[in-house]
PDB file of N, CA and C in Angstrom:
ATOM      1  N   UNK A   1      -4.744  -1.393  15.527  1.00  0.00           N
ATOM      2  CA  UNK A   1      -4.070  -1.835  14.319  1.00  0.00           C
ATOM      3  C   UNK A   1      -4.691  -3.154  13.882  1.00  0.00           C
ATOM      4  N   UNK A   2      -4.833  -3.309  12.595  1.00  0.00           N
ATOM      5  CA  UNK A   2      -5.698  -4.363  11.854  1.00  0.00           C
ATOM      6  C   UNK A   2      -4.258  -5.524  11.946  1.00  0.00           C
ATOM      7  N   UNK A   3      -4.352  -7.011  11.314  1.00  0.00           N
ATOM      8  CA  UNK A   3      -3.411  -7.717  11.235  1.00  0.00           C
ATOM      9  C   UNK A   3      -2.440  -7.715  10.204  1.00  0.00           C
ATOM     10  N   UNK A   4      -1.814  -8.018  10.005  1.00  0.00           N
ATOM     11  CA  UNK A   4      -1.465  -7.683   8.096  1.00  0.00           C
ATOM     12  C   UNK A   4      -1.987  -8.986   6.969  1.00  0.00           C
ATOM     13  N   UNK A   5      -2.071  -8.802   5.775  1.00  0.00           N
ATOM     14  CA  UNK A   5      -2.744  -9.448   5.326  1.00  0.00           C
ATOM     15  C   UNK A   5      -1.349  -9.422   4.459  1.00  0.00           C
ATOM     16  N   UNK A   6      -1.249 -11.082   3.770  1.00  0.00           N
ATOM     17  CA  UNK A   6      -0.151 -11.443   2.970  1.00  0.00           C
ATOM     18  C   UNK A   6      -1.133 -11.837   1.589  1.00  0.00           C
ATOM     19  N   UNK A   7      -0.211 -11.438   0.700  1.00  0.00           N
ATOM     20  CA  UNK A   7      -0.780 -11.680  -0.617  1.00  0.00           C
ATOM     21  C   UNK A   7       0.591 -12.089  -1.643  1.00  0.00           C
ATOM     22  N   UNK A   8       0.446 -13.223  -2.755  1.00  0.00           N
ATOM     23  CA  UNK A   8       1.727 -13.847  -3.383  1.00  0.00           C
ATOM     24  C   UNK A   8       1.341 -13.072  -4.813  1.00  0.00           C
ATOM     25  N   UNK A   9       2.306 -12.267  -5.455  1.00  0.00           N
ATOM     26  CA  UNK A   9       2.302 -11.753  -6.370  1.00  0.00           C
ATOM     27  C   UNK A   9       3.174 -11.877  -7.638  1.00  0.00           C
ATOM     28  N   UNK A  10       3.295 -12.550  -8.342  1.00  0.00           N
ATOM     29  CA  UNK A  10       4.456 -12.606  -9.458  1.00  0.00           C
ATOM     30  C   UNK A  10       6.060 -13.235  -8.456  1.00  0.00           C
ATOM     31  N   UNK A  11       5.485 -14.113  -7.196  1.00  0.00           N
ATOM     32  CA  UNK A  11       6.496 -14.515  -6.712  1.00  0.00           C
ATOM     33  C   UNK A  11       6.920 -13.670  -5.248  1.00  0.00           C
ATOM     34  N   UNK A  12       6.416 -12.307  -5.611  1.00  0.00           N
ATOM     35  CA  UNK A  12       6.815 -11.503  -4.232  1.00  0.00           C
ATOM     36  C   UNK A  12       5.544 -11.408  -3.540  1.00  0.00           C
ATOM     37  N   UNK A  13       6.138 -11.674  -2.221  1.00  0.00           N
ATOM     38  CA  UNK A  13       4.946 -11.767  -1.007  1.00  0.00           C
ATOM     39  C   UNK A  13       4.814 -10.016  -0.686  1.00  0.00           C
ATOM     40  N   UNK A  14       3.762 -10.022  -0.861  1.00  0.00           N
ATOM     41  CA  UNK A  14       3.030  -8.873  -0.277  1.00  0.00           C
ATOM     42  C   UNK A  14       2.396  -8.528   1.208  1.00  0.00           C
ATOM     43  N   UNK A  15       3.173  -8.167   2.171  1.00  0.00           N
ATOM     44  CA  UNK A  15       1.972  -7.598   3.526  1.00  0.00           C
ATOM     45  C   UNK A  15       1.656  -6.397   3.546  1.00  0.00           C
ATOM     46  N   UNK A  16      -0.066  -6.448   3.547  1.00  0.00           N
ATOM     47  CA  UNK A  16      -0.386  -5.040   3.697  1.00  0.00           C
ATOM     48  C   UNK A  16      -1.048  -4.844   4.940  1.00  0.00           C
ATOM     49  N   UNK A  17      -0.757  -3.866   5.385  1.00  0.00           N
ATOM     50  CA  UNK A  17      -1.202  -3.706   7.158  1.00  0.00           C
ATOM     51  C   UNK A  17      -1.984  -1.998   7.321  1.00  0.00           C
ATOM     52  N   UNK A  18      -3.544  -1.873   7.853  1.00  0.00           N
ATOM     53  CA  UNK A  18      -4.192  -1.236   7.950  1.00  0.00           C
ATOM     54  C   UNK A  18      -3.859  -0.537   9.598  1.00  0.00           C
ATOM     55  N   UNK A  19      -3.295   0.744   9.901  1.00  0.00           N
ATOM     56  CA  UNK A  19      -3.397   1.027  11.317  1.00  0.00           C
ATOM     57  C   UNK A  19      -3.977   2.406  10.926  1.00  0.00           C
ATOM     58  N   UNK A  20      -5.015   1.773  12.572  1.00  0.00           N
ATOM     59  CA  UNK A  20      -6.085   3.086  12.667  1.00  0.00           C
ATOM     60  C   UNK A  20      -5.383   4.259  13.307  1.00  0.00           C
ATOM     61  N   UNK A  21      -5.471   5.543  13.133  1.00  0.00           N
ATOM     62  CA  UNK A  21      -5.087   6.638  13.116  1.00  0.00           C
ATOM     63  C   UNK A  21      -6.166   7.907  13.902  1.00  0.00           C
ATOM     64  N   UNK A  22      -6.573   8.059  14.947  1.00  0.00           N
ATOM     65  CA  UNK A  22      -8.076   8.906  15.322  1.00  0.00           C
ATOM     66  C   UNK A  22      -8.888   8.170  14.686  1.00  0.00           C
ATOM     67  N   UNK A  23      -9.357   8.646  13.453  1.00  0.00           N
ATOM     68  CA  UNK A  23     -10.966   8.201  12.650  1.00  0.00           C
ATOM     69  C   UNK A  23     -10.474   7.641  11.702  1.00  0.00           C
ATOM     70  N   UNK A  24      -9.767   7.161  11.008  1.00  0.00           N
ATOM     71  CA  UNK A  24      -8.604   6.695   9.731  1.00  0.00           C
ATOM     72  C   UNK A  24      -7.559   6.351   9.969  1.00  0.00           C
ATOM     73  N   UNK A  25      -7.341   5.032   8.768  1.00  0.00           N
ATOM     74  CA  UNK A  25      -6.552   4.446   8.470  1.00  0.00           C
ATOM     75  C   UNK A  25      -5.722   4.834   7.756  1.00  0.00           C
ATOM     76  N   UNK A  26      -4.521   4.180   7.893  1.00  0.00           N
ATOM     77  CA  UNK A  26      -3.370   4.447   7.193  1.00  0.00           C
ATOM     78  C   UNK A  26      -2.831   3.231   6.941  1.00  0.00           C
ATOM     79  N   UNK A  27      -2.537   3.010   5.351  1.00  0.00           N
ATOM     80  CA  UNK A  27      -1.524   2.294   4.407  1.00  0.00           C
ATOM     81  C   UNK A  27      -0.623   2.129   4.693  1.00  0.00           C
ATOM     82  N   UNK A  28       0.267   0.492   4.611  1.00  0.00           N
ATOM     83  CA  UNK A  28       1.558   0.901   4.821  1.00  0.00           C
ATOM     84  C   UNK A  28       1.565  -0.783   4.050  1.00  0.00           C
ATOM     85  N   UNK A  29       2.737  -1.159   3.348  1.00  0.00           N
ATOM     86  CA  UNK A  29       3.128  -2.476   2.472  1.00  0.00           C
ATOM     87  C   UNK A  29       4.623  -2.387   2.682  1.00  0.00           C
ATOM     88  N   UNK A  30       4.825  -4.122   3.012  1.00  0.00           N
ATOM     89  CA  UNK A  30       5.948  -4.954   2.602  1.00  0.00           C
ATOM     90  C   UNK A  30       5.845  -5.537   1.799  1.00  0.00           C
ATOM     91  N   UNK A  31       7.520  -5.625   1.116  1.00  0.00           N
ATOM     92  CA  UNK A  31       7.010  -6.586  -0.460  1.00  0.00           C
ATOM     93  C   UNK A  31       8.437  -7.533  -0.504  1.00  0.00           C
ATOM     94  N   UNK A  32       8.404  -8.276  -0.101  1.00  0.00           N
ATOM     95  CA  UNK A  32       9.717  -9.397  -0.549  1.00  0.00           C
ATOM     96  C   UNK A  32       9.768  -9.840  -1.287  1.00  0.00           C
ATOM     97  N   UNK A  33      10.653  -9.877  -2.417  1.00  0.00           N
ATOM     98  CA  UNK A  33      10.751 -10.100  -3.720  1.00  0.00           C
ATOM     99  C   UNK A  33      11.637 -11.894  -3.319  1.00  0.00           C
ATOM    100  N   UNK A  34      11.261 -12.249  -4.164  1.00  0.00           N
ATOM    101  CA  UNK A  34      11.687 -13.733  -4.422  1.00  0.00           C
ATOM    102  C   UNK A  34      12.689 -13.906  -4.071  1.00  0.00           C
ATOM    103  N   UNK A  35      13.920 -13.369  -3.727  1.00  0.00           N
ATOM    104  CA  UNK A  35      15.663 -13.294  -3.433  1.00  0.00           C
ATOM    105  C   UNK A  35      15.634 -13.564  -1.823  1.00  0.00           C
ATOM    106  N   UNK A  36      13.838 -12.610  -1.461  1.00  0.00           N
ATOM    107  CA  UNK A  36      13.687 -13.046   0.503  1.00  0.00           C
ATOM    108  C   UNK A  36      14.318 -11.049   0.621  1.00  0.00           C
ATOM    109  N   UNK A  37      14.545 -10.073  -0.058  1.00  0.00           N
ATOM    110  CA  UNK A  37      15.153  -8.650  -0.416  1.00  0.00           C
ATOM    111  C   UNK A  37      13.802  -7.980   0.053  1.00  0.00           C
ATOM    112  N   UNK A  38      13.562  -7.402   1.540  1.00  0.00           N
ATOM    113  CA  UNK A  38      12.142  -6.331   2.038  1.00  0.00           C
ATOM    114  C   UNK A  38      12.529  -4.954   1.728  1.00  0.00           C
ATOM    115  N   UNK A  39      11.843  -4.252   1.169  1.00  0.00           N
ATOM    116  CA  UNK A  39      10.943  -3.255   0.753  1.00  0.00           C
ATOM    117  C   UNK A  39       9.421  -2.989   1.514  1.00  0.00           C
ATOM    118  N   UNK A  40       9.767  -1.660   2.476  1.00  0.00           N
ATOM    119  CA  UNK A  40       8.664  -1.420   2.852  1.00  0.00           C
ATOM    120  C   UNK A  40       8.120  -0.046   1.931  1.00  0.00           C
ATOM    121  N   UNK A  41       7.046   0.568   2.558  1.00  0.00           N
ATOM    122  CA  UNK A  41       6.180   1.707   1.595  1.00  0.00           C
ATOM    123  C   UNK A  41       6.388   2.882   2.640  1.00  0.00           C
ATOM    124  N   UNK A  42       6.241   3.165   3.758  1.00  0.00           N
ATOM    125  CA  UNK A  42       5.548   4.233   4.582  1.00  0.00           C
ATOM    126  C   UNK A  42       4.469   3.865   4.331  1.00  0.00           C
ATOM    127  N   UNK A  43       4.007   5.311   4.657  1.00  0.00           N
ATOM    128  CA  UNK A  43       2.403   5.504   4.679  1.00  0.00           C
ATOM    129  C   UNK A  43       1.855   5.729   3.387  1.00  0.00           C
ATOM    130  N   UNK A  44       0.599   5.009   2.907  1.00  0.00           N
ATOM    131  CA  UNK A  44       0.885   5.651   1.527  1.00  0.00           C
ATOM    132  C   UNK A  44      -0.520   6.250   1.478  1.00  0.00           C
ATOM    133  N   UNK A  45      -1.362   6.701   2.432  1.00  0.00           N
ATOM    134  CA  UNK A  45      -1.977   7.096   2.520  1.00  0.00           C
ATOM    135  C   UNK A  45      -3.267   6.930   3.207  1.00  0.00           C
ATOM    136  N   UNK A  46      -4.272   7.563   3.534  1.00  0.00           N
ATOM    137  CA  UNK A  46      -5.424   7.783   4.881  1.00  0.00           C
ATOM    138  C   UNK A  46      -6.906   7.535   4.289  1.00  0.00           C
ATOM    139  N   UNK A  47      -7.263   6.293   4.825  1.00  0.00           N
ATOM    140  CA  UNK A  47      -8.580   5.958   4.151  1.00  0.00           C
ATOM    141  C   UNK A  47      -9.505   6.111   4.922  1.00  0.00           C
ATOM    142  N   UNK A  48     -10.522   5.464   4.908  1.00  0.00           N
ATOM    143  CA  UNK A  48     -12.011   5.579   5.625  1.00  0.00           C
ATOM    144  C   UNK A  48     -11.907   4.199   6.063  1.00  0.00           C
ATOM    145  N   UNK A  49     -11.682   3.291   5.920  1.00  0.00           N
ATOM    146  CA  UNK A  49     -11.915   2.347   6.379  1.00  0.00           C
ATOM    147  C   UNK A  49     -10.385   0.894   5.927  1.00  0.00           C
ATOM    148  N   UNK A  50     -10.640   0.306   6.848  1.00  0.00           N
ATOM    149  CA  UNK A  50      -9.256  -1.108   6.985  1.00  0.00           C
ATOM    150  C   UNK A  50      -9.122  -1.466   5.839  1.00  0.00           C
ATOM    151  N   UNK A  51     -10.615  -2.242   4.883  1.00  0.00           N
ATOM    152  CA  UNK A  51     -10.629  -2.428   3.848  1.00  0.00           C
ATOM    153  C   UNK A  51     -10.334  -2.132   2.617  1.00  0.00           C
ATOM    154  N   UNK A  52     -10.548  -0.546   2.853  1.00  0.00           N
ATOM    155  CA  UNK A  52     -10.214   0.241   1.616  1.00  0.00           C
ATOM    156  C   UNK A  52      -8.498   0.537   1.560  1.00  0.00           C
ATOM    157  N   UNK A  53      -8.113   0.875   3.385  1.00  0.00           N
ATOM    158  CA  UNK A  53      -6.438   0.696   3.110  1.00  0.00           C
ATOM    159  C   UNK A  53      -5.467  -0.365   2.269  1.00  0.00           C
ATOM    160  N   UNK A  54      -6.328  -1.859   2.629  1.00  0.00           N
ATOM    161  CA  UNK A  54      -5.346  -2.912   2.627  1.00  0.00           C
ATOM    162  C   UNK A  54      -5.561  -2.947   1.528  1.00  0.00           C
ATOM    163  N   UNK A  55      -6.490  -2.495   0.336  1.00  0.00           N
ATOM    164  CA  UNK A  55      -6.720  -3.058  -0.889  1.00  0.00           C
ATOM    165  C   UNK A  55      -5.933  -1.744  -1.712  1.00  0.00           C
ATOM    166  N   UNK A  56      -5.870  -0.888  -1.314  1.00  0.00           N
ATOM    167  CA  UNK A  56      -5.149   0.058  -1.945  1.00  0.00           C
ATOM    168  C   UNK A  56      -3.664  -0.441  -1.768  1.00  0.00           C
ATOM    169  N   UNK A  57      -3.356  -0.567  -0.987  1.00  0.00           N
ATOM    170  CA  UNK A  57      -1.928  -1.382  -0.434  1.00  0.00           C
ATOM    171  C   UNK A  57      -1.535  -1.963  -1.602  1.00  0.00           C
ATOM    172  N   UNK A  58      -2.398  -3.304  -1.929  1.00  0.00           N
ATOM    173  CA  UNK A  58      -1.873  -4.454  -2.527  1.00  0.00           C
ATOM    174  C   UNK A  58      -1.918  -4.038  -3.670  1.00  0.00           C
ATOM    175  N   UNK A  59      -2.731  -2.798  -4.396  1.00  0.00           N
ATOM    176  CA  UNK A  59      -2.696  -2.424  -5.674  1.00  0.00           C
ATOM    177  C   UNK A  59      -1.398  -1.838  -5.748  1.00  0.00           C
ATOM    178  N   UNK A  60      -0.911  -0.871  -5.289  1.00  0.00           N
ATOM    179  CA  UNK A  60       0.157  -0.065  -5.172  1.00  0.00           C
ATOM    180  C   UNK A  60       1.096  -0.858  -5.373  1.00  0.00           C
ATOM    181  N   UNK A  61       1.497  -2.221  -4.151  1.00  0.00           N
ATOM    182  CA  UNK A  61       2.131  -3.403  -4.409  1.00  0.00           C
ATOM    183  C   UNK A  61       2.714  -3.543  -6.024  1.00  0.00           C
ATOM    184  N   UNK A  62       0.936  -4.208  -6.527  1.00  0.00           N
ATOM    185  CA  UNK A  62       1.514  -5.069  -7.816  1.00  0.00           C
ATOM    186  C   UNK A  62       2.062  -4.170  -8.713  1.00  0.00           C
ATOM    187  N   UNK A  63       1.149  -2.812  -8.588  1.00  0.00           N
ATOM    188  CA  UNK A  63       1.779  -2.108 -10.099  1.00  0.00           C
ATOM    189  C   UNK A  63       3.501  -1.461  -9.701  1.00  0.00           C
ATOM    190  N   UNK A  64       3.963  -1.464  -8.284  1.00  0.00           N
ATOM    191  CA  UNK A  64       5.585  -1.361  -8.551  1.00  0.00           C
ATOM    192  C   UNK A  64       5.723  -2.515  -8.888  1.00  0.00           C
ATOM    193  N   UNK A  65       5.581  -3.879  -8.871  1.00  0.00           N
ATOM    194  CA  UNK A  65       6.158  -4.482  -9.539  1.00  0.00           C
ATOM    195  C   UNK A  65       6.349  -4.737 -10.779  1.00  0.00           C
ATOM    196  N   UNK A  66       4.815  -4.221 -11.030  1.00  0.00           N
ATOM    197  CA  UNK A  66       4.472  -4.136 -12.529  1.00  0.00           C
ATOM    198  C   UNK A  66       5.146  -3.534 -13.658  1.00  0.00           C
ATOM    199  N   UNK A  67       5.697  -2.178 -12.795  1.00  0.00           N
ATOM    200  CA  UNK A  67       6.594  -1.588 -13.291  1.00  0.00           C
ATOM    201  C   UNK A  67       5.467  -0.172 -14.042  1.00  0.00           C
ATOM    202  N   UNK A  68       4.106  -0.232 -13.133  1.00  0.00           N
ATOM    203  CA  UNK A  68       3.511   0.801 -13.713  1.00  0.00           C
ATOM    204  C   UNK A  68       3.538   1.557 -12.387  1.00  0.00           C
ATOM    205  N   UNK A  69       2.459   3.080 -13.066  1.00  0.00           N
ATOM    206  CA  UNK A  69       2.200   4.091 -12.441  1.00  0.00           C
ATOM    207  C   UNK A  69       0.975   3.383 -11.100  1.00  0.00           C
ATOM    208  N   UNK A  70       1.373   3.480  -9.731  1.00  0.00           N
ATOM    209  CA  UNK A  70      -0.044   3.021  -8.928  1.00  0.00           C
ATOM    210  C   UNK A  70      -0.730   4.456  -9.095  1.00  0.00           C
ATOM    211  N   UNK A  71      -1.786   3.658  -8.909  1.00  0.00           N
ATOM    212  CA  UNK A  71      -2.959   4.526  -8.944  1.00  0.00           C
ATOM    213  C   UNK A  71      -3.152   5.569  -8.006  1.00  0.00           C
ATOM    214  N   UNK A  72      -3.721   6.831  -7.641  1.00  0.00           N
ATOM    215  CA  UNK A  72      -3.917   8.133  -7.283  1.00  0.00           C
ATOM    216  C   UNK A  72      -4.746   7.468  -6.037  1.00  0.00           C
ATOM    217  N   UNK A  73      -4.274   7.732  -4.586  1.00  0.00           N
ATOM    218  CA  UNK A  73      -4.836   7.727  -3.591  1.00  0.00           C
ATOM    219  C   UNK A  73      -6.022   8.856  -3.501  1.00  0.00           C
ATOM    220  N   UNK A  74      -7.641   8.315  -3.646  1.00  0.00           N
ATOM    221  CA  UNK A  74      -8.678   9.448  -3.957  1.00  0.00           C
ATOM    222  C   UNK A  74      -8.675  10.429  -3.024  1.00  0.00           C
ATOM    223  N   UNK A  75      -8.272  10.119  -1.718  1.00  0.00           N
ATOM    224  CA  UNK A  75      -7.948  10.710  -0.189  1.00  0.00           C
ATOM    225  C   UNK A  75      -6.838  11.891  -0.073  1.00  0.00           C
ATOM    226  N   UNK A  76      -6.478  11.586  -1.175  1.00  0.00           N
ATOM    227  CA  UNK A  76      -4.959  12.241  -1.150  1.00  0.00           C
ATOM    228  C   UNK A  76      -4.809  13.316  -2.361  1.00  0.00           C
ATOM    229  N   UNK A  77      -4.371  14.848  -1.861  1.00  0.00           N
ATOM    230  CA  UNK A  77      -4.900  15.883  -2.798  1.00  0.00           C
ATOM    231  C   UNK A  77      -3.699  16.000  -4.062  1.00  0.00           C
ATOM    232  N   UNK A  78      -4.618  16.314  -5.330  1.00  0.00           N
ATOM    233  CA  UNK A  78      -3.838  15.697  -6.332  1.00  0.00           C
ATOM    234  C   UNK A  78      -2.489  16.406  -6.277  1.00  0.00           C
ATOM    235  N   UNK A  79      -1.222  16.290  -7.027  1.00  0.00           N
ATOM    236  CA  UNK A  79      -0.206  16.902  -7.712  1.00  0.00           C
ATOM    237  C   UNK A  79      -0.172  18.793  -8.436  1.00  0.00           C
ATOM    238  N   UNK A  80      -0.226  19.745  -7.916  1.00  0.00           N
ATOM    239  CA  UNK A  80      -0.440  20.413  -8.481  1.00  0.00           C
ATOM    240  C   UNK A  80       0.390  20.613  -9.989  1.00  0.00           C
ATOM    241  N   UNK A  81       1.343  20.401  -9.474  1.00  0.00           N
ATOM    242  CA  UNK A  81       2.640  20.335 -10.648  1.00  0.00           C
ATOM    243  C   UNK A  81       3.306  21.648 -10.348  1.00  0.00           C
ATOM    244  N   UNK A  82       2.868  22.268  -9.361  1.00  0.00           N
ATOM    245  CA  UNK A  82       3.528  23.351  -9.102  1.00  0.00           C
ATOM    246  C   UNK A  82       5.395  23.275  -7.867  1.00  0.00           C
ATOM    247  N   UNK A  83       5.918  23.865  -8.549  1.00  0.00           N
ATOM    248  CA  UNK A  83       7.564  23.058  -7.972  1.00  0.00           C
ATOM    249  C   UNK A  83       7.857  24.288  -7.077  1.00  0.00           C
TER     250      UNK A  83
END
């Protein structure tokens, strides 16, 4: 397991933490919103490498706060839309 990496975002602290998995990593974010109120993620998905987890992390992060759509884990097979 990598360390977690803290990042300050619009006030909420961000940790994103890379754990290796066999050959891959896996995503996972805390987000404490200014009140000191944690929110974790699960897994949010299986990368190739620490780097590419933790930075996907912190994106995912800002845009819930953002209040947008995060972006499509490339690792991760799309939505069929089928219910």
């Amino acid at each position: 397991m990598t360390q977690p990496n803290d990042v300050v975002y619009k006030g909420h602290v961000l940790s994103a933490t890379a754990i290796l998995e066999q050959d891959k990593y896996a995503a996972m974010l805390v987000v404490r919103d200014p009140s000191g109120t944690r929110r974790a993620s699960g897994m949010l998905g299986e990368f190739a490498s620490a780097i590419g987890a933790v930075r996907y992390a912190f994106a995912y992060g800002m845009a819930e706060i953002d209040h947008r759509q995060p972006a499509q884990n490339p690792r991760q097979p799309q939505d069929s839309g089928v219910r």
